[in-house]
N, C-alpha and C. Protein backbone atom coordinates (compact mmCIF):
# COMPACT_ATOMS: atom_id res chain seq x y z
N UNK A 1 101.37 -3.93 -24.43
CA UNK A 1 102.81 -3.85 -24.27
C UNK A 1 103.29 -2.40 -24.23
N UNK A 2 102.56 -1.34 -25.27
CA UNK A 2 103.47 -0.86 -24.84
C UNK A 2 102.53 0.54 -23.83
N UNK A 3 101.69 0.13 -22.72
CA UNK A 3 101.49 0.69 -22.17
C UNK A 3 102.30 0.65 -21.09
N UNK A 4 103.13 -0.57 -20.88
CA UNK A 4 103.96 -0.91 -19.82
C UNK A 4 105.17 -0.52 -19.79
N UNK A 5 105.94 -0.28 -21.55
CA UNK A 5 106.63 0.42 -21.41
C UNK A 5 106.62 2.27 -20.96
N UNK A 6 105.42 2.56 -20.96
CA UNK A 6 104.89 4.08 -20.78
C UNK A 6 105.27 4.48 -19.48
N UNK A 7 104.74 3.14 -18.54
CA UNK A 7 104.70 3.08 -17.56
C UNK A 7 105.57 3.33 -16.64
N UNK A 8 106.85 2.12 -17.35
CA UNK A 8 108.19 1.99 -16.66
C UNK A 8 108.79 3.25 -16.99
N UNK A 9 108.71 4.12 -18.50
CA UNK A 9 109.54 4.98 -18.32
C UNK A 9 109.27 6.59 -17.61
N UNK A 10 107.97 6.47 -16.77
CA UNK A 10 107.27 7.15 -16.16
C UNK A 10 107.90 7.08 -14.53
N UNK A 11 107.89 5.74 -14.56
CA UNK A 11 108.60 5.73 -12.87
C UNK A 11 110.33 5.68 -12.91
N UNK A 12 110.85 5.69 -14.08
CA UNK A 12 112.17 6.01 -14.40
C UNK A 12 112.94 7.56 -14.16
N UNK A 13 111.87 8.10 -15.35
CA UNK A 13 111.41 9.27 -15.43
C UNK A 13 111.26 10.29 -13.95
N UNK A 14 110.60 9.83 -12.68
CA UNK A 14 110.04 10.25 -11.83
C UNK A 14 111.44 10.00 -10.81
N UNK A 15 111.99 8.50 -10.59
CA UNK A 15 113.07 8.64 -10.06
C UNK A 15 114.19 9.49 -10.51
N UNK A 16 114.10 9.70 -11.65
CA UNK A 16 116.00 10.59 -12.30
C UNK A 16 115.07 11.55 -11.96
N UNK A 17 113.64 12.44 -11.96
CA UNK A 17 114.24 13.70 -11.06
C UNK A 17 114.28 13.87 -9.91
N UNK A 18 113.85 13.07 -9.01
CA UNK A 18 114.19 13.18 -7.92
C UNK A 18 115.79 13.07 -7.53
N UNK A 19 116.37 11.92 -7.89
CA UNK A 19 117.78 11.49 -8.24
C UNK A 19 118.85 13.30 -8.54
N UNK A 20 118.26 13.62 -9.61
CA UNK A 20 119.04 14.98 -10.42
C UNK A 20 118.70 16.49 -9.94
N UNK A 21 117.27 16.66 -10.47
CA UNK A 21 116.99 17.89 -10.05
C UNK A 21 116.11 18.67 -8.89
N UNK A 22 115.88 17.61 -7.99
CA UNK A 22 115.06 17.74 -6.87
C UNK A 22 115.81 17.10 -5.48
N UNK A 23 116.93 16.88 -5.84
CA UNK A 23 117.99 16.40 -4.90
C UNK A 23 118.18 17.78 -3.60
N UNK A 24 118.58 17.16 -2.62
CA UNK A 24 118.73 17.93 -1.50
C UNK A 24 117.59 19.22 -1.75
N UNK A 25 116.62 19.20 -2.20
CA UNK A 25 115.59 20.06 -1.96
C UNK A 25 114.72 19.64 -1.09
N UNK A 26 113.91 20.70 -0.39
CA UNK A 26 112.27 20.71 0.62
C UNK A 26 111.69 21.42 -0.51
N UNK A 27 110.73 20.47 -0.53
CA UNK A 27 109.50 20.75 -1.69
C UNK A 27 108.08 20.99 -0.77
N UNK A 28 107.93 22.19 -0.81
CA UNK A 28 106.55 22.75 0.27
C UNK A 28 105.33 22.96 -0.80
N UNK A 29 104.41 22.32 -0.32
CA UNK A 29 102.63 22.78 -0.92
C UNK A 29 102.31 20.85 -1.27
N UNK A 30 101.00 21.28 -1.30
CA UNK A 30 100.30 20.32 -1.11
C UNK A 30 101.07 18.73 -2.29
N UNK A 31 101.21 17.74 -1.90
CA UNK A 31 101.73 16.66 -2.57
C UNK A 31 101.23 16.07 -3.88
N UNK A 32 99.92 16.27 -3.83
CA UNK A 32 99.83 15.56 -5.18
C UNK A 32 100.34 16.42 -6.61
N UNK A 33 100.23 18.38 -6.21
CA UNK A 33 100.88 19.26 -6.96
C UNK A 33 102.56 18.52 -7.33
N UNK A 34 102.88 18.29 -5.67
CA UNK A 34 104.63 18.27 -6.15
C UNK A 34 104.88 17.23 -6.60
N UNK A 35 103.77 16.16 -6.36
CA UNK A 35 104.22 14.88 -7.53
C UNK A 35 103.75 15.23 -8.43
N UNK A 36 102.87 15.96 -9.09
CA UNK A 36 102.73 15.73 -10.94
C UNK A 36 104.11 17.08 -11.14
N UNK A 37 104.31 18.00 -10.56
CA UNK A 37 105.50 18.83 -10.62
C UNK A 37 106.46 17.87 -11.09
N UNK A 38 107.21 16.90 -10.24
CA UNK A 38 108.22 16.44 -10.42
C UNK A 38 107.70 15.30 -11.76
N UNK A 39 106.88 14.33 -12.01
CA UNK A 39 106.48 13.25 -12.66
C UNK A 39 106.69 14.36 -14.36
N UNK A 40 106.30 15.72 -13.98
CA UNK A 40 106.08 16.11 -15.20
C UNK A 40 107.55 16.68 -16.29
N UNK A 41 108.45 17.65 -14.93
CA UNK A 41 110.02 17.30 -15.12
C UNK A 41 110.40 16.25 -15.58
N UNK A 42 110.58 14.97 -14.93
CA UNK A 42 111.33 14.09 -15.23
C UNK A 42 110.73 13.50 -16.54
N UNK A 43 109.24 13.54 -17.03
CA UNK A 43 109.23 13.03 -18.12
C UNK A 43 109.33 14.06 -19.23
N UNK A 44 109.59 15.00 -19.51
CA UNK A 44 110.10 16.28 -20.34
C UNK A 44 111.51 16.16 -20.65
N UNK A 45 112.47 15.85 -19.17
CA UNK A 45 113.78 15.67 -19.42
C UNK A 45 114.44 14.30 -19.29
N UNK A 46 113.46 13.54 -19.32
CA UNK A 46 114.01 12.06 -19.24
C UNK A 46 114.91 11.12 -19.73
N UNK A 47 114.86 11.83 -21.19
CA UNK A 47 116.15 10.96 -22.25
C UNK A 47 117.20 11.86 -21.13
N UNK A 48 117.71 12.58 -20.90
CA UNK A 48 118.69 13.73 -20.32
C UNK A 48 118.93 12.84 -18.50
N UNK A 49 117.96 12.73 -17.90
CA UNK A 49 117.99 12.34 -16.45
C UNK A 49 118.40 11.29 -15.96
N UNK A 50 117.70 10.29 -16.48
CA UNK A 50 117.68 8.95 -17.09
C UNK A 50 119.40 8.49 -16.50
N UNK A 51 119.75 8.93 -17.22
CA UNK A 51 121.43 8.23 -17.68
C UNK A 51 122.02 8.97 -16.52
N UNK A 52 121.84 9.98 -16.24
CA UNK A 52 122.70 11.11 -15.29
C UNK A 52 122.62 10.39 -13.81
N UNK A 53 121.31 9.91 -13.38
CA UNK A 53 120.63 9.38 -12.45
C UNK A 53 121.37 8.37 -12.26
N UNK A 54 121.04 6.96 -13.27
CA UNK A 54 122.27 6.04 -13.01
C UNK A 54 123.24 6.05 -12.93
N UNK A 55 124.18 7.00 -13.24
CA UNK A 55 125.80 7.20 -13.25
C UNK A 55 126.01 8.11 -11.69
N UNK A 56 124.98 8.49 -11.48
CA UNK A 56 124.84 9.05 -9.78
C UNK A 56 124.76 8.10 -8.95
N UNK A 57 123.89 7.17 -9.17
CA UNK A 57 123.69 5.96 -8.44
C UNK A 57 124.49 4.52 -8.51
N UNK A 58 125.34 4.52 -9.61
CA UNK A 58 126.21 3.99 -9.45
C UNK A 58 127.41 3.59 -8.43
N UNK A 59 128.28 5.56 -9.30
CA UNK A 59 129.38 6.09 -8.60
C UNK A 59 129.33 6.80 -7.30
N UNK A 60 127.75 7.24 -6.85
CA UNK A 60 127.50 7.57 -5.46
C UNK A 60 128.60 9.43 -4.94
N UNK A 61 127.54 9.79 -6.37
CA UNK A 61 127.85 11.51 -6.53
C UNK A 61 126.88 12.10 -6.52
C-alpha cells in the first residue's frame, strides 16, 4: 500500500512541475536527464506544487 501511495505522489509530484515551474519552457539535452530533472523538482517541492497546480488547472491561469 504504501508503495502506491509513493507512486501516485510521484506522478502528482511530476505533473505540478510541469504544471508550475517548467511551464512555457524548452527544456534542451538528452530526456531521460530532463525527466529525473523535473521528477526530482516536483518531488522536493511537492507539498508547495501540488495545490498551486490544481488551482491552475482548475481556474485555467
Amino acid at each position: 500500500m504504501g508503495f502506491i501511495i509513493i507512486l501516485v505522489y510521484a506522478f502528482l509530484a511530476y505533473w505540478a512541475a510541469k504544471k508550475t515551474v517548467y511551464r512555457n519552457r524548452f527544456l534542451i539535452g538528452d530526456i531521460d536527464k530532463i525527466r529525473i530533472r523535473v521528477l526530482t523538482v516536483g518531488v522536493v517541492l511537492g507539498p508547495i506544487l501540488i495545490p498551486i497546480a490544481i488551482l491552475r488547472t482548475i481556474f485555467r491561469f
